[in-house]
Structures are given as C-alpha cells and as structure tokens.
Protein backbone atom coordinates (compact mmCIF):
# COMPACT_ATOMS: atom_id res chain seq x y z
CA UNK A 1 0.00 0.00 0.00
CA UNK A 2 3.16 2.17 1.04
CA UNK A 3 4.57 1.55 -2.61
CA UNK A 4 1.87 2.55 -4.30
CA UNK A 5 1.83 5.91 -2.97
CA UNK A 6 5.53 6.04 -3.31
CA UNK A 7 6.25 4.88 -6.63
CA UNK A 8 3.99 7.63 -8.21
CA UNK A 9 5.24 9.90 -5.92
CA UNK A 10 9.23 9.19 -6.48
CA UNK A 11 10.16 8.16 -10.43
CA UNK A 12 13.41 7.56 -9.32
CA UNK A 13 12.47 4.51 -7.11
CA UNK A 14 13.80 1.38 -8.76
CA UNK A 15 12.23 -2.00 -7.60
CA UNK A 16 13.34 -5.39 -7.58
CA UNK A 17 13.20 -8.75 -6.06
CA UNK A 18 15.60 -11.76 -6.00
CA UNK A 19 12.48 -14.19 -7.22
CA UNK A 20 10.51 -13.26 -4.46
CA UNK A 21 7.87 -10.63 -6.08
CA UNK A 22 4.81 -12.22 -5.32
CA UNK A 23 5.47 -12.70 -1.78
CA UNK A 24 7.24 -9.50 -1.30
CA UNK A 25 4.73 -7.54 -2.85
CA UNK A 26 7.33 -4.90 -4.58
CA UNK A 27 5.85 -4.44 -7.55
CA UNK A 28 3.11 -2.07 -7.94
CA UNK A 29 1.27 -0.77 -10.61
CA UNK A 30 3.42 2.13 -11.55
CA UNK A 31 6.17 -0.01 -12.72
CA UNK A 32 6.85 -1.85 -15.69
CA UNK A 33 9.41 -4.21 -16.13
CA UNK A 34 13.30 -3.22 -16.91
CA UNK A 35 14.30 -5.19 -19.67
CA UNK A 36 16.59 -5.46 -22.72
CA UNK A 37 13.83 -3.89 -24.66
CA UNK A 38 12.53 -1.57 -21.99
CA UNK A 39 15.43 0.61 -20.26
CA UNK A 40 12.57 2.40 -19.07
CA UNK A 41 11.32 0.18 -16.80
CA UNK A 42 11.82 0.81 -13.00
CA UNK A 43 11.26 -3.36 -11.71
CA UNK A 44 13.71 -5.14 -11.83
CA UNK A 45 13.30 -9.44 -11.74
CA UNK A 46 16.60 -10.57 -10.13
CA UNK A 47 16.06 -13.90 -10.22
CA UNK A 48 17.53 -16.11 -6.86
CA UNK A 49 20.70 -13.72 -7.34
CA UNK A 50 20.08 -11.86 -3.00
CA UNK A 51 23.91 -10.89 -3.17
CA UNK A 52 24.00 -9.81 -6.81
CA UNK A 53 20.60 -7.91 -6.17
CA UNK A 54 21.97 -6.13 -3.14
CA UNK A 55 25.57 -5.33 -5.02
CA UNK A 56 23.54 -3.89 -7.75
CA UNK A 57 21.31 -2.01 -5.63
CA UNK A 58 24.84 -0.73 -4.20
CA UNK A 59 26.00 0.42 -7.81
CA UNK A 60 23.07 1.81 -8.56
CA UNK A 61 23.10 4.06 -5.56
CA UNK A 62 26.36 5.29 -5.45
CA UNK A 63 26.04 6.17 -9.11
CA UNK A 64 23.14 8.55 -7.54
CA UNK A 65 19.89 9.76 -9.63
CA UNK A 66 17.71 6.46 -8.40
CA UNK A 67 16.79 5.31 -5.26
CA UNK A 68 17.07 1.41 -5.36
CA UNK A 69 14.58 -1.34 -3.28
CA UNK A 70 14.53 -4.75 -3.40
CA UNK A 71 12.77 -7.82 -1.87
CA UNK A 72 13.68 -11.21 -0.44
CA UNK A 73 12.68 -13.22 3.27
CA UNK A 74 14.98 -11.90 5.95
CA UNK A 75 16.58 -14.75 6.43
CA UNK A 76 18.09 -14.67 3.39
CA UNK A 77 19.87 -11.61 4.01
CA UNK A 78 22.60 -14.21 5.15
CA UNK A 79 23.10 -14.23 1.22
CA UNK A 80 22.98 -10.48 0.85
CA UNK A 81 25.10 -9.74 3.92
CA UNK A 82 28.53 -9.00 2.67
CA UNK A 83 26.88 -6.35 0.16
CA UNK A 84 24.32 -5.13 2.97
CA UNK A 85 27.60 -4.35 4.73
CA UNK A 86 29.36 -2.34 1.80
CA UNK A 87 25.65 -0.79 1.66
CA UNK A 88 27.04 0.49 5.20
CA UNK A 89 30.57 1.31 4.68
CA UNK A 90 29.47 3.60 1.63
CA UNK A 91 26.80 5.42 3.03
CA UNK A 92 24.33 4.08 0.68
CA UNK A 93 20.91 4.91 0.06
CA UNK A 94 19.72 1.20 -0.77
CA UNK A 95 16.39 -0.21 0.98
CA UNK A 96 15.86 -3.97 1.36
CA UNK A 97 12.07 -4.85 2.30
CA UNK A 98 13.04 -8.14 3.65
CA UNK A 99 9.49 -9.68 4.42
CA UNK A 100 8.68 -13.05 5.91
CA UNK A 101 10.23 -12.15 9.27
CA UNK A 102 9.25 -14.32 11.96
CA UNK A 103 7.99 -17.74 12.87
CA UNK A 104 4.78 -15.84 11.54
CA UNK A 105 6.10 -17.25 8.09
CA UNK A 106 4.57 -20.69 9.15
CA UNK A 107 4.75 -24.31 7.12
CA UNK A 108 8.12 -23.37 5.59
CA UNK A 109 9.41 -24.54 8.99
CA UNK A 110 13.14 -23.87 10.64
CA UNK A 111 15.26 -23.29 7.30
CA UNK A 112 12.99 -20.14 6.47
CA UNK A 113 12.20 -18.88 9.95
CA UNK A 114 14.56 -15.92 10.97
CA UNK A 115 15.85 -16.11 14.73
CA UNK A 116 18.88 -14.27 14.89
CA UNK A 117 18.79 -12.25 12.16
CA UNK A 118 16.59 -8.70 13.63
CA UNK A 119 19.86 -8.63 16.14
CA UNK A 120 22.52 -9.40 13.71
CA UNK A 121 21.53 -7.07 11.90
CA UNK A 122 20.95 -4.37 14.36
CA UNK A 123 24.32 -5.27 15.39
CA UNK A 124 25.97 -3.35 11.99
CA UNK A 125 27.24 0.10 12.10
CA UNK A 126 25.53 2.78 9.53
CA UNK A 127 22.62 0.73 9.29
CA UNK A 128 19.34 1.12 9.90
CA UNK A 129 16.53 -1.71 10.68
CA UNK A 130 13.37 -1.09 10.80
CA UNK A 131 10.39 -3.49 12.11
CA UNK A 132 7.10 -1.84 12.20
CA UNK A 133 3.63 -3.01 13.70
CA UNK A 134 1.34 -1.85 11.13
CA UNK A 135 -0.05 0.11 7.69
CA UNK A 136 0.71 3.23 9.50
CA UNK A 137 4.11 2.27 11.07
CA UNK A 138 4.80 0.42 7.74
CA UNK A 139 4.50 3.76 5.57
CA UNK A 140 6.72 6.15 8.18
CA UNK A 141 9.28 3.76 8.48
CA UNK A 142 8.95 3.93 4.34
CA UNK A 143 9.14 7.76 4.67
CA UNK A 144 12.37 7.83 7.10
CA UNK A 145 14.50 5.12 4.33
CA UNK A 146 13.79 7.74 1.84
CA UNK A 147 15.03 10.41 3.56
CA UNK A 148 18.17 8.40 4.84
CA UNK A 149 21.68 9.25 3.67
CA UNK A 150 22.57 5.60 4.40
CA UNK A 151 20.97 1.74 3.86
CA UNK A 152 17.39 0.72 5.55
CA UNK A 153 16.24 -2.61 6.17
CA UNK A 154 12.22 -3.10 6.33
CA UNK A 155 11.68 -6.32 8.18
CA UNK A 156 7.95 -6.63 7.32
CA UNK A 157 5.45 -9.70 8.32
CA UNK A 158 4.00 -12.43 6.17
CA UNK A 159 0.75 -12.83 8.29
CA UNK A 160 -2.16 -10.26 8.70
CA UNK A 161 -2.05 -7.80 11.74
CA UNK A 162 -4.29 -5.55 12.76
CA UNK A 163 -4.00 -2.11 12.77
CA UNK A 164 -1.95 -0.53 16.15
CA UNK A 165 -2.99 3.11 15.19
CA UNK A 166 -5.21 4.45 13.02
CA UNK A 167 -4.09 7.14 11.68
CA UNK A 168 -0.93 9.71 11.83
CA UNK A 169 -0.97 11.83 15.07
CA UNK A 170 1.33 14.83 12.92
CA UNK A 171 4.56 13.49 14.14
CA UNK A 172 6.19 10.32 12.22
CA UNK A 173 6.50 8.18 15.74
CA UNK A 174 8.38 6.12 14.58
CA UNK A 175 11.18 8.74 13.57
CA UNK A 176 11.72 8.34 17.74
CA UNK A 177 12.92 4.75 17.08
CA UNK A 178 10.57 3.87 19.90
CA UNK A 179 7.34 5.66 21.41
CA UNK A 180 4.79 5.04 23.78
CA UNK A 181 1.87 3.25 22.12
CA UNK A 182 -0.06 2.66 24.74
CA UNK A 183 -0.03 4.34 29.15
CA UNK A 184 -0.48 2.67 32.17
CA UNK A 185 -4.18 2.96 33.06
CA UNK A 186 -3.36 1.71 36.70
CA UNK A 187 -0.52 2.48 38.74
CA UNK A 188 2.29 2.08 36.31
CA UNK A 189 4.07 -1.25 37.06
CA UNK A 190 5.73 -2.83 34.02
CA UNK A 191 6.37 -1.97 30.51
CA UNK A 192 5.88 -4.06 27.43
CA UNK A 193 8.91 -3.68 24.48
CA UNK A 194 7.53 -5.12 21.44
CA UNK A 195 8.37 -4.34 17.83
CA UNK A 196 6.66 -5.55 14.69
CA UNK A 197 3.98 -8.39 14.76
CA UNK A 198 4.59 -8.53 18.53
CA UNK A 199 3.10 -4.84 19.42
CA UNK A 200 -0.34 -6.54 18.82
CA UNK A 201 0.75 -9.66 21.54
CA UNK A 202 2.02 -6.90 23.81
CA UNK A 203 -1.37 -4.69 23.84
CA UNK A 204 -3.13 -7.52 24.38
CA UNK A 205 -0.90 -8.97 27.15
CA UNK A 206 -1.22 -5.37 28.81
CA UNK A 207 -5.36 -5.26 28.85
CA UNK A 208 -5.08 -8.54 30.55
CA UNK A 209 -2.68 -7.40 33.55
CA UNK A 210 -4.15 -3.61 33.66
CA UNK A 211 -6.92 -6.07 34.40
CA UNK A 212 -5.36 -8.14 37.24
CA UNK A 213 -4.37 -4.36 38.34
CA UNK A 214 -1.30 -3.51 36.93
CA UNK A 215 -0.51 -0.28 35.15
CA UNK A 216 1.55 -1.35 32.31
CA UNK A 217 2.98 0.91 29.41
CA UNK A 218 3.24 -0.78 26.06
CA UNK A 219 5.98 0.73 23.95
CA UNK A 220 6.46 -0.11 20.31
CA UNK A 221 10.12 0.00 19.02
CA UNK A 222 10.48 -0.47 15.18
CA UNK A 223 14.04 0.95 15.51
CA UNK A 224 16.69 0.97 17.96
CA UNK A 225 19.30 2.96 16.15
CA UNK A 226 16.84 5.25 16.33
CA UNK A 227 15.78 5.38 19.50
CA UNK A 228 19.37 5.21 20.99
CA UNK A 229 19.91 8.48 19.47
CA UNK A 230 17.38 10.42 20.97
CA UNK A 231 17.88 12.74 23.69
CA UNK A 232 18.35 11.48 27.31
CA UNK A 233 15.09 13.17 28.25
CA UNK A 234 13.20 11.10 26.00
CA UNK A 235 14.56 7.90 26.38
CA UNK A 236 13.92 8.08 30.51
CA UNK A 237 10.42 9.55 29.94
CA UNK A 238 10.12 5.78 27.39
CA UNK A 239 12.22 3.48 29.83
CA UNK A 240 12.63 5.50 33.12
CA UNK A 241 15.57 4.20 35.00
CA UNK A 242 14.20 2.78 38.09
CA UNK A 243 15.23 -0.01 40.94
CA UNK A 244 13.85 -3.30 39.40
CA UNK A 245 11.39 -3.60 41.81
CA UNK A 246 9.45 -0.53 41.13
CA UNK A 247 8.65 -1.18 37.34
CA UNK A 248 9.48 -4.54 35.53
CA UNK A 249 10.54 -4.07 31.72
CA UNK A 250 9.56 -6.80 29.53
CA UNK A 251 11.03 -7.36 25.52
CA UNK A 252 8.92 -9.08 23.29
CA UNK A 253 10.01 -9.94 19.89
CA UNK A 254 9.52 -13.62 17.85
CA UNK A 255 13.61 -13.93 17.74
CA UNK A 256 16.36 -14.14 19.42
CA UNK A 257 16.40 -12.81 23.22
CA UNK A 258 20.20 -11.89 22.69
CA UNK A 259 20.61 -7.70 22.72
CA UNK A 260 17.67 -7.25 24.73
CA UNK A 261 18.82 -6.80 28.15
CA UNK A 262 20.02 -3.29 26.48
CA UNK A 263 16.25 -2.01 27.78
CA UNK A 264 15.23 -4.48 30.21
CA UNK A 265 17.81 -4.23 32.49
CA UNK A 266 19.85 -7.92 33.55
CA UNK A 267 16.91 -8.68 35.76
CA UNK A 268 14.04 -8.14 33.18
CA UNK A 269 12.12 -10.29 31.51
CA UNK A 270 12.99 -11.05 28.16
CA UNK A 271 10.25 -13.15 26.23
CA UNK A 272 11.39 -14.83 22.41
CA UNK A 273 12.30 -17.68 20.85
CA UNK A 274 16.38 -18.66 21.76
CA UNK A 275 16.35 -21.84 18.93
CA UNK A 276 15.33 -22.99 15.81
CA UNK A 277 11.46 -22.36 14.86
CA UNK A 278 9.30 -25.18 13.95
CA UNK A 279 6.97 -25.82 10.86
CA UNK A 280 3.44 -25.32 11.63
CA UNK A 281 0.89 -22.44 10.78
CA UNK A 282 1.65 -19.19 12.13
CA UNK A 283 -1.21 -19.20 14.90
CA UNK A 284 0.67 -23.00 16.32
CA UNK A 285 4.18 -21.79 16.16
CA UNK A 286 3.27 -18.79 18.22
CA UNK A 287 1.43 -20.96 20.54
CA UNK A 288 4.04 -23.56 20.60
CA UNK A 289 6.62 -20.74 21.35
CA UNK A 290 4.24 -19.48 24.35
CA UNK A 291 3.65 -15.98 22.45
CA UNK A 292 0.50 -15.31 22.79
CA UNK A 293 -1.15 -12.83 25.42
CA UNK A 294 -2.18 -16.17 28.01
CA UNK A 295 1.38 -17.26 28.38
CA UNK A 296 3.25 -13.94 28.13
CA UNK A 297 0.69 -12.64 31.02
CA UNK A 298 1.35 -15.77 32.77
CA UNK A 299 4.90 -15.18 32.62
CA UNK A 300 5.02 -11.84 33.69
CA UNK A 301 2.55 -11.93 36.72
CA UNK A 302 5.15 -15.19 37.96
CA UNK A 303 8.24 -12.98 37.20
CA UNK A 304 6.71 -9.81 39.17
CA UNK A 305 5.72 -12.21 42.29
CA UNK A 306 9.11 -13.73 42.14
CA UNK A 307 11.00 -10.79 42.29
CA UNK A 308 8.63 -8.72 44.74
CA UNK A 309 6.98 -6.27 42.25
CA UNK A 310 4.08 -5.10 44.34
C-alpha cells in the first residue's frame, strides 16, 4: 500500500526482487518491467541472485539519480550480507524490504524462519533496521529510508495484523525509534517492548494485567538505532531508569532474546524464541513458542511475584 503511494510519488524509485515478487509484494502498478527492450522500466526481476541484487542495488546508488529497493525473506539476508555491509561502509541509500520475518512465516518450517537475524543485523554500524507493527508504522518507516543518507532494512510480516494506530498523530512516531503506544491505566508497574507483529501480543498482554491491576505501558520499538539516538530526556520519559522492583521491563520480539537486556535491564524479563522455529501455521508456532497474550501474562505476573513487584 506504502509503494503505491511512493512509486507515483518518487520516479526515481527502482524495484526489484531476488524471485521473491509475489510474496514480497514490490511491484506495484506504476512499474513496468526493466528489460533489454525496456530501459525504461523501474522493476527489476533478479532472479535467486540476494547478493548480486543487493551489489547492484549498491551500484546503482552510489552512481546517484535512483533510489534502489529490493525484496527477499529476511533470512536470506545471510546471502545479501557482505553487500548489505558495503551498503554500510558507503553510506548508501539502498532499501531492502526483507518480508517473511518471523515464525509468523509458518509451514516453511526452521530453514525459512529468521531467529537471529533482527539482532545481527541491528548489530551493523551505519545501518538502519526497521520493524514496524502496522499500515501506519509500515508507511513512516517507508518515509524515514527515503530520507536516509545511508541503507534501511524493512523487516515486514508475512501474516495479517491488525492495525496498532489508526491514523498519523502529525509526528512520524516512529522517527523516535521507539514511542509510547499505549499508558499505564493503573498504577504504572511494568512496561511491554515489542516491535513488529509482537506490538499486537504486547497490547493484548497489557489489557489482561491492567486487568489483574497492573498499570503497564506498552511501547512499540520499530528501531533501535533510532531510539538510541534520541535525547536522554526522552529515552527516561520511554524506559525511566528505576530499581527493578518498582517497574518490571519486559522485551517481546519472535527472535532471538540476545541484545535485549540493552532495555530491560539484567533482571528483566525477556520473552522470544532462543532456537530454531518449527513448521506449523503461524497461529501453532506462536502458541508452541508461548507468544501469545495467556502465556506472556502468565509469565510476567510469575516474574513480578518472584521478584517482589508489588
């Protein structure tokens, strides 16, 4: 829906996917095909080629006048990664909508399912990652790659989700990195850190233990380059720095725990998935993986008793 908008907007987007167009939606309507007969064409088919897409993309960049995107599952950026890092190093303006990012990608199973990739890739200098919750997260996160000096990644979900806002409050949130989605309604007692597909589980999780009578802020994070970067007022009015026993912070993300600590302290709670994933339909992995609002509430009402959160 974001391209749409964009491509009409923007001739000098250039598209592409490495074989991957119908699942990565990249294509839209403005575009016709680049081919030996059509130099005009701004889509480009890469065929299974993730490194040679994303050392293209590079070229293309750095020779400046475009502004290259292309698709593929995040998990394959393990193909792409040596040119997503030269995407770094040169300060380029390349955009990789890397879809199928979670367990949510279902029946493929464990080969396809990214675990450690969101942190691996958060982990690279001059890059920015992006994982937004919804349409409206989705299209700012669009709007800050296109402003960028340097490479984006849009890790994007294969399943539905419903929308998290409904409409743009005059401020891109998610230029913050990470904003309050969602305030305590009771005395403020724990805050939920979800990004993508997970901001639904973590507003969910949250009406269930406002409900047991706990105040609990649910903040969504699609970036944490960005949100590192903001002032030091901001970030403590987000993640106030408080004794551990005042406010419990809790990450939630379908990946890797590893990194997370960074906002929930050593003695938070951090809720993912530390293995392989496991072929099944999105709804059963989650479940299998104990993400879903049941089990993450049960989780966090035994962490808070165990470590004396009144």
């Amino acid at each position: 829906m974001a391209l749409e908008a964009i491509n009409v907007a923007i001739p000098a987007t250039i598209g592409g996917s490495a074989d991957l167009t119908g699942s990565n939606n990249t294509k839209t309507k403005a575009l016709e095909p680049l081919t030996a007969d059509n130099y005009g064409g701004r889509y480009v088919y890469y065929g299974i080629r993730e490194f040679g897409m994303a050392a293209a993309m590079n070229g293309m960049a750095l020779h400046g006048g475009v502004i290259p995107y292309g698709g593929t599952f995040l998990v394959f950026t393990d193909y792409a990664r040596p040119a997503i890092r030269l995407s770094a190093l040169q300060n380029a303006r390349v955009i990789y909508v890397m879809t199928h990012d979670s367990i949510g990608l279902g029946e493929d199973g464990p080969t396809h399912q990214p675990i450690e990739h969101l942190q691996s890739l958060r982990a690279m200098p001059q890059l920015e990652v992006y994982r937004p919750a919804d349409a409206v997260e989705t299209a700012e996160c669009w709007a800050l790659a296109l402003q960028s000096e340097g490479p984006s990644i849009l890790a994007l979900t294969r399943q539905n989700l419903r929308p998290v806002r409904t409409e743009a409050m005059g401020e891109n949130l998610s230029a913050r990195g990470g904003y309050r989605v969602k305030a305590a309604e009771n005395a403020r007692k724990a805050i939920l850190i979800a990004t993508g597909s997970e901001v639904e589980l973590a507003l969910d999780t949250a009406q269930k233990l406002e409900a047991a009578g706990i105040g609990t802020d649910v903040v969504s994070m699609p970036c944490t380059e960005r949100f590192d970067a903001q002032p030091w007022e901001y970030r403590e009015d987000i993640l106030p720095d408080v004794s551990n026993r005042e406010i419990l912070r809790v990450s939630i993300e379908a990946g890797t725990t590893f990194g997370w600590e960074r906002y929930t302290g050593l003695h938070g709670l951090r809720i993912g998935i530390d293995r392989f994933g496991v072929s099944a339909p999105a709804p059963d992995a989650y479940q299998f993986f104990g993400l879903t609002p049941d089990a993450i509430t049960a989780r966090v009402l035994d962490f808070m008793q165990k470590r004396g959160i009144q």
